[in-house]
Protein backbone atom coordinates (compact mmCIF):
# COMPACT_ATOMS: atom_id res chain seq x y z
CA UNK A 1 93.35 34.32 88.76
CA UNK A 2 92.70 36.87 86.27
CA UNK A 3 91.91 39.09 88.48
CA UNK A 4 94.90 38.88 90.17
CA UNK A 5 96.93 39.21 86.94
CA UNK A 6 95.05 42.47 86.17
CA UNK A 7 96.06 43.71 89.31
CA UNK A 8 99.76 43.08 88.28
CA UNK A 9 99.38 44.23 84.89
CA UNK A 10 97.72 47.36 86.30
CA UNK A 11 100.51 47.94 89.06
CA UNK A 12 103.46 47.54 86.41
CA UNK A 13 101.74 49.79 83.97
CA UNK A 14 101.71 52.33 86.41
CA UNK A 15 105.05 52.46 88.05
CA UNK A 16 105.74 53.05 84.08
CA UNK A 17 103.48 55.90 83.86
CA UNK A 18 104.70 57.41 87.05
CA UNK A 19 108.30 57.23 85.28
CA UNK A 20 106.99 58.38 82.04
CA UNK A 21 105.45 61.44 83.00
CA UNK A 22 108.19 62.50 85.44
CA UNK A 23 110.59 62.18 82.40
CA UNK A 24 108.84 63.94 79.59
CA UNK A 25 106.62 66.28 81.71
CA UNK A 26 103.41 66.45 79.56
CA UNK A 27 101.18 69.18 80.13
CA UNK A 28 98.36 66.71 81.55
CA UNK A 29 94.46 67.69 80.85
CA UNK A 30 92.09 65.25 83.10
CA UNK A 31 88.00 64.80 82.46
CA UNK A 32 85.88 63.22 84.58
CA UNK A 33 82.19 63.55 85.58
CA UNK A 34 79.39 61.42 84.76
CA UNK A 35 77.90 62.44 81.74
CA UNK A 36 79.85 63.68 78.66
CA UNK A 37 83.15 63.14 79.44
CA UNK A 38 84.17 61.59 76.03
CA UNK A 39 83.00 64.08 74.02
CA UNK A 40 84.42 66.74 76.13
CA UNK A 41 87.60 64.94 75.86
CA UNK A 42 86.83 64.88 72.09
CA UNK A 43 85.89 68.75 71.69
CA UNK A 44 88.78 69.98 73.90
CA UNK A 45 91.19 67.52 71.46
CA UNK A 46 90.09 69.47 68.59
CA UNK A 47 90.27 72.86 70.18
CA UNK A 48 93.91 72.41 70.91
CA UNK A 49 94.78 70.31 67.81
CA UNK A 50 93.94 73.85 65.95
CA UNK A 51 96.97 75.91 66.46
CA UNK A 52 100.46 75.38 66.17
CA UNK A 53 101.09 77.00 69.43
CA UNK A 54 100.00 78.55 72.69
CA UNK A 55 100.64 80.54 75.72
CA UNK A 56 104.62 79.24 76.81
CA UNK A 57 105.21 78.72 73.35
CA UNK A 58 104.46 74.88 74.05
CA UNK A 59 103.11 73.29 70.63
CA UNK A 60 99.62 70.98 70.42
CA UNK A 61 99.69 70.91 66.85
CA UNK A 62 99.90 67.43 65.04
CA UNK A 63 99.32 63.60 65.98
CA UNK A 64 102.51 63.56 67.70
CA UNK A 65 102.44 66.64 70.02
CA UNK A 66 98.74 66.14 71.35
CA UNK A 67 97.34 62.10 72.44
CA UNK A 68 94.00 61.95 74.24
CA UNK A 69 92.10 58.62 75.51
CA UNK A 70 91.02 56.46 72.51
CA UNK A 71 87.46 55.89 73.08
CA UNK A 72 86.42 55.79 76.43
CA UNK A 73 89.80 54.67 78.02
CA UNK A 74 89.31 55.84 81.07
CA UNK A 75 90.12 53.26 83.86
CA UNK A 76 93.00 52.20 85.74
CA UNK A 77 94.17 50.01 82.66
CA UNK A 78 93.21 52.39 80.19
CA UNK A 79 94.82 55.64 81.29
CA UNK A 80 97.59 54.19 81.49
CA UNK A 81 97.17 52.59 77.73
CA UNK A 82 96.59 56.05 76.26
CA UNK A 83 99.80 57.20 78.09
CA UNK A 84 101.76 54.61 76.70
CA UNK A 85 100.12 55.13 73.75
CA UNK A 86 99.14 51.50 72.82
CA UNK A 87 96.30 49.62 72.14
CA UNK A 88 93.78 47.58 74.15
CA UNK A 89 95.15 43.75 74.10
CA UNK A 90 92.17 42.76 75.79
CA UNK A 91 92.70 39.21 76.68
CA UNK A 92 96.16 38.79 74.96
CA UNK A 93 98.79 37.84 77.87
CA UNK A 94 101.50 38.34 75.05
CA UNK A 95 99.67 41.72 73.81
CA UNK A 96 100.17 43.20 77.69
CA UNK A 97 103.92 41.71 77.64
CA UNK A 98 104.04 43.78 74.61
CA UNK A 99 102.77 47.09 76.32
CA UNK A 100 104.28 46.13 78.76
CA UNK A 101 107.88 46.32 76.93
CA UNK A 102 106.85 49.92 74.77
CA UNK A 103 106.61 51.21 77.93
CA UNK A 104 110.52 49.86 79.15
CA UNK A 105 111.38 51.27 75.59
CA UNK A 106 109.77 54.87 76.72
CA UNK A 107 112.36 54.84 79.84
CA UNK A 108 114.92 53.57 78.77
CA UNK A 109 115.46 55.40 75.66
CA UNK A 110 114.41 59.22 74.30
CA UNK A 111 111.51 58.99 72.17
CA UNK A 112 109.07 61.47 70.31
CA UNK A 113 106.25 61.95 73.27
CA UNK A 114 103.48 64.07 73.24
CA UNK A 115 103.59 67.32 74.68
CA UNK A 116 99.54 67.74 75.95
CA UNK A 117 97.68 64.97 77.17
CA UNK A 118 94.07 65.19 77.39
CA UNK A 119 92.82 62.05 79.78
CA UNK A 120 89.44 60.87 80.22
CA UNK A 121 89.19 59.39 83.75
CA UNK A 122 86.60 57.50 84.86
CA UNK A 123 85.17 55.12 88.37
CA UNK A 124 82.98 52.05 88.00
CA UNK A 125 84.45 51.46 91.71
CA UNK A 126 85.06 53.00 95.03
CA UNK A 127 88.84 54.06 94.48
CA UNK A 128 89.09 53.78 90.83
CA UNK A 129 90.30 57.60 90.46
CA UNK A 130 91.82 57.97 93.61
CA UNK A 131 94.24 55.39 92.61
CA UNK A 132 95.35 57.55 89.87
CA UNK A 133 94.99 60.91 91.45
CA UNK A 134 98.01 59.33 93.99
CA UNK A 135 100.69 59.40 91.57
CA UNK A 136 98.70 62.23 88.36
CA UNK A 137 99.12 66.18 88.59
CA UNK A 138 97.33 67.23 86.22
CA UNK A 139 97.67 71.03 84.72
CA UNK A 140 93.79 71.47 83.86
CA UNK A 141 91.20 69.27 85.54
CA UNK A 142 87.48 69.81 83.54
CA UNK A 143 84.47 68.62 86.10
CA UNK A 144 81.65 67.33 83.94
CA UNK A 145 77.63 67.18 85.13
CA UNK A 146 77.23 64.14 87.48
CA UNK A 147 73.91 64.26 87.91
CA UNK A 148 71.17 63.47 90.60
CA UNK A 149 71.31 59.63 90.09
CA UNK A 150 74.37 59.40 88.11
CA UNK A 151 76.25 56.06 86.05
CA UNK A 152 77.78 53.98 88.33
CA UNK A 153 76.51 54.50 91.52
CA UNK A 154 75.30 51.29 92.28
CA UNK A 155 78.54 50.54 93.28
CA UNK A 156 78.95 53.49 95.80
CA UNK A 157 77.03 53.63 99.10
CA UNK A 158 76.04 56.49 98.58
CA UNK A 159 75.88 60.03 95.55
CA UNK A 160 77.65 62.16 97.74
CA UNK A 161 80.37 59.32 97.84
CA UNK A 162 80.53 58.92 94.11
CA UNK A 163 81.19 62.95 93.85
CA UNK A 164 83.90 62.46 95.92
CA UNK A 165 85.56 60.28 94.28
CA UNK A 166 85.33 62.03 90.73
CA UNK A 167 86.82 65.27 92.57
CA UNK A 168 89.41 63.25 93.53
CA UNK A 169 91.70 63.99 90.38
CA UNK A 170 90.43 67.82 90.41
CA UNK A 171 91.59 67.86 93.83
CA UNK A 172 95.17 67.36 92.75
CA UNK A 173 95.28 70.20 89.85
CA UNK A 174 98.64 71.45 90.39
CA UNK A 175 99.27 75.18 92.25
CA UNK A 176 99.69 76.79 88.36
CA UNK A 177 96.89 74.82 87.04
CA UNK A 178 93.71 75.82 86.23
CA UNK A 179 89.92 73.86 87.16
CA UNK A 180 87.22 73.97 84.67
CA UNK A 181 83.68 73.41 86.45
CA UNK A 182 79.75 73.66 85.31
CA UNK A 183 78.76 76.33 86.42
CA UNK A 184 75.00 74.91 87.10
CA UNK A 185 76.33 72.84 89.82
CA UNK A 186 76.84 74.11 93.29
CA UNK A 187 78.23 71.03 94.90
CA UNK A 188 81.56 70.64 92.08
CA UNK A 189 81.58 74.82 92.53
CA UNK A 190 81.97 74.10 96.08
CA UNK A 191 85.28 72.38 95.03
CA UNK A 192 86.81 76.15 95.05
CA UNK A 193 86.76 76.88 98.66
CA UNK A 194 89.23 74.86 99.90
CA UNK A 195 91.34 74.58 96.43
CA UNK A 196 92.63 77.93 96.20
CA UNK A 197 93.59 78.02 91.94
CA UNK A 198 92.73 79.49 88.80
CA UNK A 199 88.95 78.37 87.74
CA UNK A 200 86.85 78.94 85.09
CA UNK A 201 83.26 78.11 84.79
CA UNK A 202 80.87 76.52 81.94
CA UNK A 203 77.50 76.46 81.55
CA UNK A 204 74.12 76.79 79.49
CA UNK A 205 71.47 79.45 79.97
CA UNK A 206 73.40 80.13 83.55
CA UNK A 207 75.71 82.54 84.33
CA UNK A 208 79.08 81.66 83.99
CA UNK A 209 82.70 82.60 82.48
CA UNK A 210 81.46 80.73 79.25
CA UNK A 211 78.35 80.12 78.36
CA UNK A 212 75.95 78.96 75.62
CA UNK A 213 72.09 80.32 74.88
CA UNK A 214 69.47 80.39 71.94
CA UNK A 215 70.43 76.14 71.16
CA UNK A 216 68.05 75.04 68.18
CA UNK A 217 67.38 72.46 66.01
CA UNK A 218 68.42 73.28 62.54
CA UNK A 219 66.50 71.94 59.68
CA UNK A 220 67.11 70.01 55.83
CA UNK A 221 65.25 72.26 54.20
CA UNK A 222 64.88 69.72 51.18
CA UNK A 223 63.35 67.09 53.67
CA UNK A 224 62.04 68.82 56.53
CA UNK A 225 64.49 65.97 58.67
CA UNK A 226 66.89 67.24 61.39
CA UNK A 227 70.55 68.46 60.34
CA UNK A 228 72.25 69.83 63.16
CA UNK A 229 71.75 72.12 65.93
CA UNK A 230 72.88 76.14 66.39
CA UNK A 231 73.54 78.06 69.77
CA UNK A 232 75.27 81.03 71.07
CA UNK A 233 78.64 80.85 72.49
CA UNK A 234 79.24 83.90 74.92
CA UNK A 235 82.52 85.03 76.35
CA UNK A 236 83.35 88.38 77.75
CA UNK A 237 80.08 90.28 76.46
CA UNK A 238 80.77 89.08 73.00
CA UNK A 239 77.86 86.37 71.55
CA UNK A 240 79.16 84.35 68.54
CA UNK A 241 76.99 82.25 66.66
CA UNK A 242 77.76 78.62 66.01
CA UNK A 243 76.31 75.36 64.13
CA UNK A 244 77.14 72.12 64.83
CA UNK A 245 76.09 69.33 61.96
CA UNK A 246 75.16 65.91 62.36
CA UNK A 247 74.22 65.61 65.96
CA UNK A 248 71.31 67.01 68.41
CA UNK A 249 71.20 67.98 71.78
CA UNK A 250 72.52 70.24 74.95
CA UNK A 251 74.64 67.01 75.11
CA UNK A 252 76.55 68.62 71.89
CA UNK A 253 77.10 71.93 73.78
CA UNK A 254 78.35 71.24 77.25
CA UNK A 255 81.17 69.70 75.57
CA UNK A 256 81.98 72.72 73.37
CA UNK A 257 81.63 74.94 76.13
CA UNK A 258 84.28 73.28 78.28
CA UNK A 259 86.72 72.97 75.15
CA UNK A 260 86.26 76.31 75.18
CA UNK A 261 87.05 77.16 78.31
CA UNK A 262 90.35 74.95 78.39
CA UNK A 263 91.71 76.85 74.93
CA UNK A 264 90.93 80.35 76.74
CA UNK A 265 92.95 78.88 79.95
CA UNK A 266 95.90 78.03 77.11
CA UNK A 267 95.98 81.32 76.20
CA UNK A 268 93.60 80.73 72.65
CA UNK A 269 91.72 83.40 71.67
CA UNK A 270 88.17 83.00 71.46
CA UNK A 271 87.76 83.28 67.76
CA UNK A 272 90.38 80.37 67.14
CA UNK A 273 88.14 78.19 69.35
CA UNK A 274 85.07 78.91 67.16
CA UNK A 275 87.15 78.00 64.46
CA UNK A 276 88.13 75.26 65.34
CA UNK A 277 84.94 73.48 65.65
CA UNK A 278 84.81 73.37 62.08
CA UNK A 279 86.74 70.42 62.44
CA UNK A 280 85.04 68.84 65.46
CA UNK A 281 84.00 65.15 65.06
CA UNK A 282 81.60 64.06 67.72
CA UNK A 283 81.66 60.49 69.17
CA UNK A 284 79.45 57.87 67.94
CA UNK A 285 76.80 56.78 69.99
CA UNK A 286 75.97 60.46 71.54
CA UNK A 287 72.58 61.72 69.55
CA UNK A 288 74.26 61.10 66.02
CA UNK A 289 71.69 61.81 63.19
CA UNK A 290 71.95 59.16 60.88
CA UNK A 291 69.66 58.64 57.41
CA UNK A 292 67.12 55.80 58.15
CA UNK A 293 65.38 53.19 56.03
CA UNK A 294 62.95 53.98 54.13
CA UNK A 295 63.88 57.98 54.28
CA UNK A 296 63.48 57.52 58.43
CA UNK A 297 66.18 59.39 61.00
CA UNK A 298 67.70 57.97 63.36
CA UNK A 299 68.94 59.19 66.27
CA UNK A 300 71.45 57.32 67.56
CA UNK A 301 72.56 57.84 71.57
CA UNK A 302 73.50 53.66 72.18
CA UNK A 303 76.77 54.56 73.93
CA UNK A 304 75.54 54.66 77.61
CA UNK A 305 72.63 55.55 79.43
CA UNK A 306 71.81 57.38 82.62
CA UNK A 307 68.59 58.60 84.12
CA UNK A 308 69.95 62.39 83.24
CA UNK A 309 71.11 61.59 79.65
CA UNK A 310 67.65 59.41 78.81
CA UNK A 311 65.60 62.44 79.81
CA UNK A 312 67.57 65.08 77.87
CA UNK A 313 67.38 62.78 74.91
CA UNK A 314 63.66 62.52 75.57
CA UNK A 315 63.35 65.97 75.62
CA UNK A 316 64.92 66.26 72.35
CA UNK A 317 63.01 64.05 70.74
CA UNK A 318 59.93 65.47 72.22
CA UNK A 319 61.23 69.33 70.23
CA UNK A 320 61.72 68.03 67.03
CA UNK A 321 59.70 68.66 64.13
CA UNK A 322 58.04 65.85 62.09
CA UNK A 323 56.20 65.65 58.35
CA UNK A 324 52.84 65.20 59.04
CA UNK A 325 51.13 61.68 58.95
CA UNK A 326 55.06 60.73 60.59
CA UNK A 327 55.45 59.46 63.97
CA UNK A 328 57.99 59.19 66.69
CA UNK A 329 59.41 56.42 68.07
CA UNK A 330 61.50 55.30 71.50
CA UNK A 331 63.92 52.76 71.43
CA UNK A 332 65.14 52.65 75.34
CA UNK A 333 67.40 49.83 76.86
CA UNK A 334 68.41 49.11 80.11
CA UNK A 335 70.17 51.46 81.98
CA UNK A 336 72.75 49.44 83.91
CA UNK A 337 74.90 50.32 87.22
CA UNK A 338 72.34 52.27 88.91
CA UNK A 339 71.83 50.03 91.93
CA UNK A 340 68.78 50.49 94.49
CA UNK A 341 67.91 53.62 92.15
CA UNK A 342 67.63 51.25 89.15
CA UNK A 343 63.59 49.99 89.22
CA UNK A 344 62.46 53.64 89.94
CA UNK A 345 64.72 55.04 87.82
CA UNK A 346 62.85 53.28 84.80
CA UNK A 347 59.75 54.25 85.78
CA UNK A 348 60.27 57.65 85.84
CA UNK A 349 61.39 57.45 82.19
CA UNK A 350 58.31 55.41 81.63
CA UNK A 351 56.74 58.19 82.66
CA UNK A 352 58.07 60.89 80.98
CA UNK A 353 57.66 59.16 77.73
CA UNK A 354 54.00 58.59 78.15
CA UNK A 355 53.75 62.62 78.12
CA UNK A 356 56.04 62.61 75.58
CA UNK A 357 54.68 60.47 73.06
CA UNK A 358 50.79 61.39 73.10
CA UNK A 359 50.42 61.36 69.15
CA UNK A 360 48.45 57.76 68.87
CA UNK A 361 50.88 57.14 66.07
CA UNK A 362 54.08 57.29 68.32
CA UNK A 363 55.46 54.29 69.20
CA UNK A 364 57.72 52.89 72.46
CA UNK A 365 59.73 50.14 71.98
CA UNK A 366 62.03 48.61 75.53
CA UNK A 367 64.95 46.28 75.05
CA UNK A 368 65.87 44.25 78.07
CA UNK A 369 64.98 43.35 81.63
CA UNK A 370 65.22 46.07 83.55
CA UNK A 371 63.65 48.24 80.26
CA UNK A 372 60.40 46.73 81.08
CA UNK A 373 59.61 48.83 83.94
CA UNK A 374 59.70 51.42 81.32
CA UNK A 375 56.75 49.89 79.73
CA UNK A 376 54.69 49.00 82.75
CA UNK A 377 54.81 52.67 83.81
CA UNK A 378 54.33 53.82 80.03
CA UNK A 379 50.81 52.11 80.10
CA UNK A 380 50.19 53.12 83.57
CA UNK A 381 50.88 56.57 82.85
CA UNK A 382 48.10 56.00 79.75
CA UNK A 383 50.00 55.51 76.75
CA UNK A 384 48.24 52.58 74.76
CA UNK A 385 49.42 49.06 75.28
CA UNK A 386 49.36 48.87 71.64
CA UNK A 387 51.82 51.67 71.06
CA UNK A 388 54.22 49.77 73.24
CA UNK A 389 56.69 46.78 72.01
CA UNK A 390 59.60 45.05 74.46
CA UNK A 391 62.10 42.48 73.85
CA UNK A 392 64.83 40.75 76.09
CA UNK A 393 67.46 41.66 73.64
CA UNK A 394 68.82 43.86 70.43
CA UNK A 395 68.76 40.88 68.17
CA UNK A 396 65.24 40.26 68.99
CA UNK A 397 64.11 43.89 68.02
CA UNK A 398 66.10 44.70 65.07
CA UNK A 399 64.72 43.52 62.64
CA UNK A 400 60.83 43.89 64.00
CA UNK A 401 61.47 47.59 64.42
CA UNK A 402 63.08 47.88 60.93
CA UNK A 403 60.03 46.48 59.29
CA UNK A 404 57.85 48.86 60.66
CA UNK A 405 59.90 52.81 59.63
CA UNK A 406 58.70 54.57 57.22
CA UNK A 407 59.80 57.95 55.60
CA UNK A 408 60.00 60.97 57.42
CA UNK A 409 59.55 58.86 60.95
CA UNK A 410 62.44 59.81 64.07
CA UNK A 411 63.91 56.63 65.45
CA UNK A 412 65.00 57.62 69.03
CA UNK A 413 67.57 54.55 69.82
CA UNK A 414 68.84 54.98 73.52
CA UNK A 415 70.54 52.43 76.08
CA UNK A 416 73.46 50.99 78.63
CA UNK A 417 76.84 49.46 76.94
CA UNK A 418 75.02 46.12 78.34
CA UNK A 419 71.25 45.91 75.80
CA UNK A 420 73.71 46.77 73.01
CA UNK A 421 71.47 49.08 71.09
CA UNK A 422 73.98 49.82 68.48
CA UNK A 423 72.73 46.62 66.87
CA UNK A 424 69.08 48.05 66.48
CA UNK A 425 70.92 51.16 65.23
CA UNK A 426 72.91 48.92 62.23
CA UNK A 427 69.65 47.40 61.35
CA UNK A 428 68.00 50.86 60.89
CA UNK A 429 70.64 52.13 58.68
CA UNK A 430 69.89 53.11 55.38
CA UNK A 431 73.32 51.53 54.10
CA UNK A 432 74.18 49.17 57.31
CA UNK A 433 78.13 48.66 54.73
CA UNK A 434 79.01 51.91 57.06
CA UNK A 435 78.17 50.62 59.97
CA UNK A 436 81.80 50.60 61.11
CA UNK A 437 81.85 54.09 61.03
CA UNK A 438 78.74 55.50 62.29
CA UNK A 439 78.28 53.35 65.50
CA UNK A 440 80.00 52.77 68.73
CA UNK A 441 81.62 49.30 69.31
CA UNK A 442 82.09 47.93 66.32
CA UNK A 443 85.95 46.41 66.57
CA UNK A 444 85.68 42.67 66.06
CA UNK A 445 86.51 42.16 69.78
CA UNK A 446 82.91 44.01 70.48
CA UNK A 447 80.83 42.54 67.66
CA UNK A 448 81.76 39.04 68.90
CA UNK A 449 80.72 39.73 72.43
């Protein structure tokens, strides 16, 4: 029955949108891809936020004048939510009638819309984005990495299926628009051939229209701890420096890269884009440094997990700097949705951590089910049964791993929406009071789940 009711809900909600967008003709900006997509949605937000115009004379400036997807609304209920711009009722039948009506109010009467709309768009499902791509046009469509064994492909017979269906929406850039691809990836290039518009390419270390080189770690110089990292953003011959606080990661860049891209394709110039990252807020959840117990890091990445994202963050961790006497430690969930991939998949990170984390100090720690094939191929690779800890759940590991951090130790936390990491992550924090506004999911409907 619910089911069924979604289906409605979802159906109504779009026959809205349909007549929304046909009325106020938003200049539409659509992300999708597998990894990244929220923060690119994020970073291209506060690239265009920046100005008070652009090219056409068309303003982003203001709350008002520029929405994007709140959080990671990216289905075929929440596109339509950010659209409408309401909240997520969740389970509330009378909170839907309630969208339900703002969106009558939107048609029937004339009302202060936004003039850019930057969607994040997303497929758990076979036909998820195709579904929208039948009735969205979007102006700029931005391709994201997806990855050999990408999120949600357990529910796809087969990759090659899954990249077709997050094309979908690029597919349907209007004959004016513009695509914005990776640059490193020959199969969304590929995309060009038979879709004859503007396109622009992103990438890192790879040629491309924009690009990004020379990405480091920066450095406290009081503690010796992470801070940030710096790269070079090229464009045109010219190489401009840029530093990026409070996060780690190529997983930072990418993003940046394709904001870029889309304010050069809206007529910004470059050094307004540079600018504006000044003001850039990443998401929570995506390699967030965040001050420990006990004078410990942590490096939080508990939004989602894929095979892709677990090894860059691996990688990472396996770069950075530590006091000596200090150790490293992995705190790796399940990763969820990947299918028949799924047992492999874990012990290939298994794996790689083993030659990751050869300091007898360093420590592995697996939360959940599937996250013990992470261990078993951790010890089998020869990293010490003692240096390895699991537990079924978050709760469980919490407070065991917060005993154990001491000062100047990197807490790598990393895991599927399922494991719920961010819960290791709060018991980590040095002052777990701003919790509600350093980690992902924590609205009450979440923290009761």
């Amino acid at each position: 029955m619910k089911s069924i009711i979604k289906k409605i809900i979802a159906k109504i909600l779009e026959i809205e949108c349909r007549i929304i967008l046909k009325k106020y003709r938003p200049f539409i900006i659509t992300v999708t891809g597998s990894v990244g997509k929220t923060s690119t949605k994020d970073a291209i937000f506060t690239v265009l936020s920046s100005v008070k115009s652009v090219a056409g004379g068309a303003s982003v400036s203001g709350k008002t004048s520029i929405r994007r997807s709140d959080k990671s609304f990216n289905s075929e209920l929440g596109v339509p939510l950010t659209i409408l711009g309401c909240d997520n009722p969740w389970g509330n039948f009378i909170g839907w009638l309630g969208v339900m009506s703002h969106g009558i109010e939107l048609i029937v009467f004339k009302s202060d819309f936004p003039s850019t709309l930057v969607l994040e768009i997303g497929a758990d499902h076979p036909g998820d984005i195709h579904r929208l791509a039948r009735w969205m046009r979007p102006d700029i469509s931005v391709v994201t990495k997806i990855g050999k064994v990408p999120v949600h492909i357990e529910f796809f017979p087969s990759r090659e299926a899954l990249v077709a269906e997050k094309l979908s929406i690029a597919r349907k850039v209007k004959s004016t628009g513009t695509l914005i691809l990776p640059s490193d990836d020959p199969e969304i290039l590929a995309i060009r051939k038979d879709n004859p518009i503007k396109a622009l390419s992103y990438g890192i270390n790879a040629p491309a229209d924009v690009s990004a080189n020379f990405i480091e770690t920066t450095y406290d110089t009081a503690t010796g701890m992470p801070s940030g990292i710096a790269f070079k953003l090229n464009y045109l011959g010219n190489s401009i420096p840029v530093r990026i606080p409070g996060v780690l990661g190529i997983q930072h860049v990418y993003p940046l890269v394709a904001a870029t891209a889309v304010g050069l394709s809206r007529g910004m110039t470059i050094t307004a884009i540079i600018d504006s990252f000044g003001e850039h807020i990443p998401p929570r959840g995506r390699m967030n440094i965040l001050n420990g117990l006990s004078g410990s890091a942590i490096i939080d990445d508990t939004y989602n997990a894929s095979p892709d994202a677990v090894a860059e963050a691996l990688g990472v961790l396996r770069s950075l700097k530590i006091t000596p006497g200090s150790r490293k430690i992995a705190v790796l969930g399940d990763m969820m949705e990947l299918g028949k991939f799924s047992q492999d998949e874990h012990k290939k990170v298994g794996v790689l951590v083993a030659d990751i984390l050869k300091d007898p100090q360093d420590v592995l720690v697996t939360v959940g089910q599937r996250a013990k094939s992470i261990r078993e191929s951790a010890v089998a690779a020869g990293m010490p049964e003692s240096a390895v800890l699991s537990f079924d759940t978050s709760r469980e590991a919490g407070p065991v791993i917060a005993a154990m951090v001491k000062k100047g130790e990197i807490i790598l936390v990393k895991g599927s929406q399922s494991p719920r990491l961010e819960r290791i992550s709060e018991a980590l924090l040095q002052d777990p009071s701003q919790a509600g506004s350093l980690l992902v999911r924590q609205d009450a409907e979440w923290k009761n789940r």
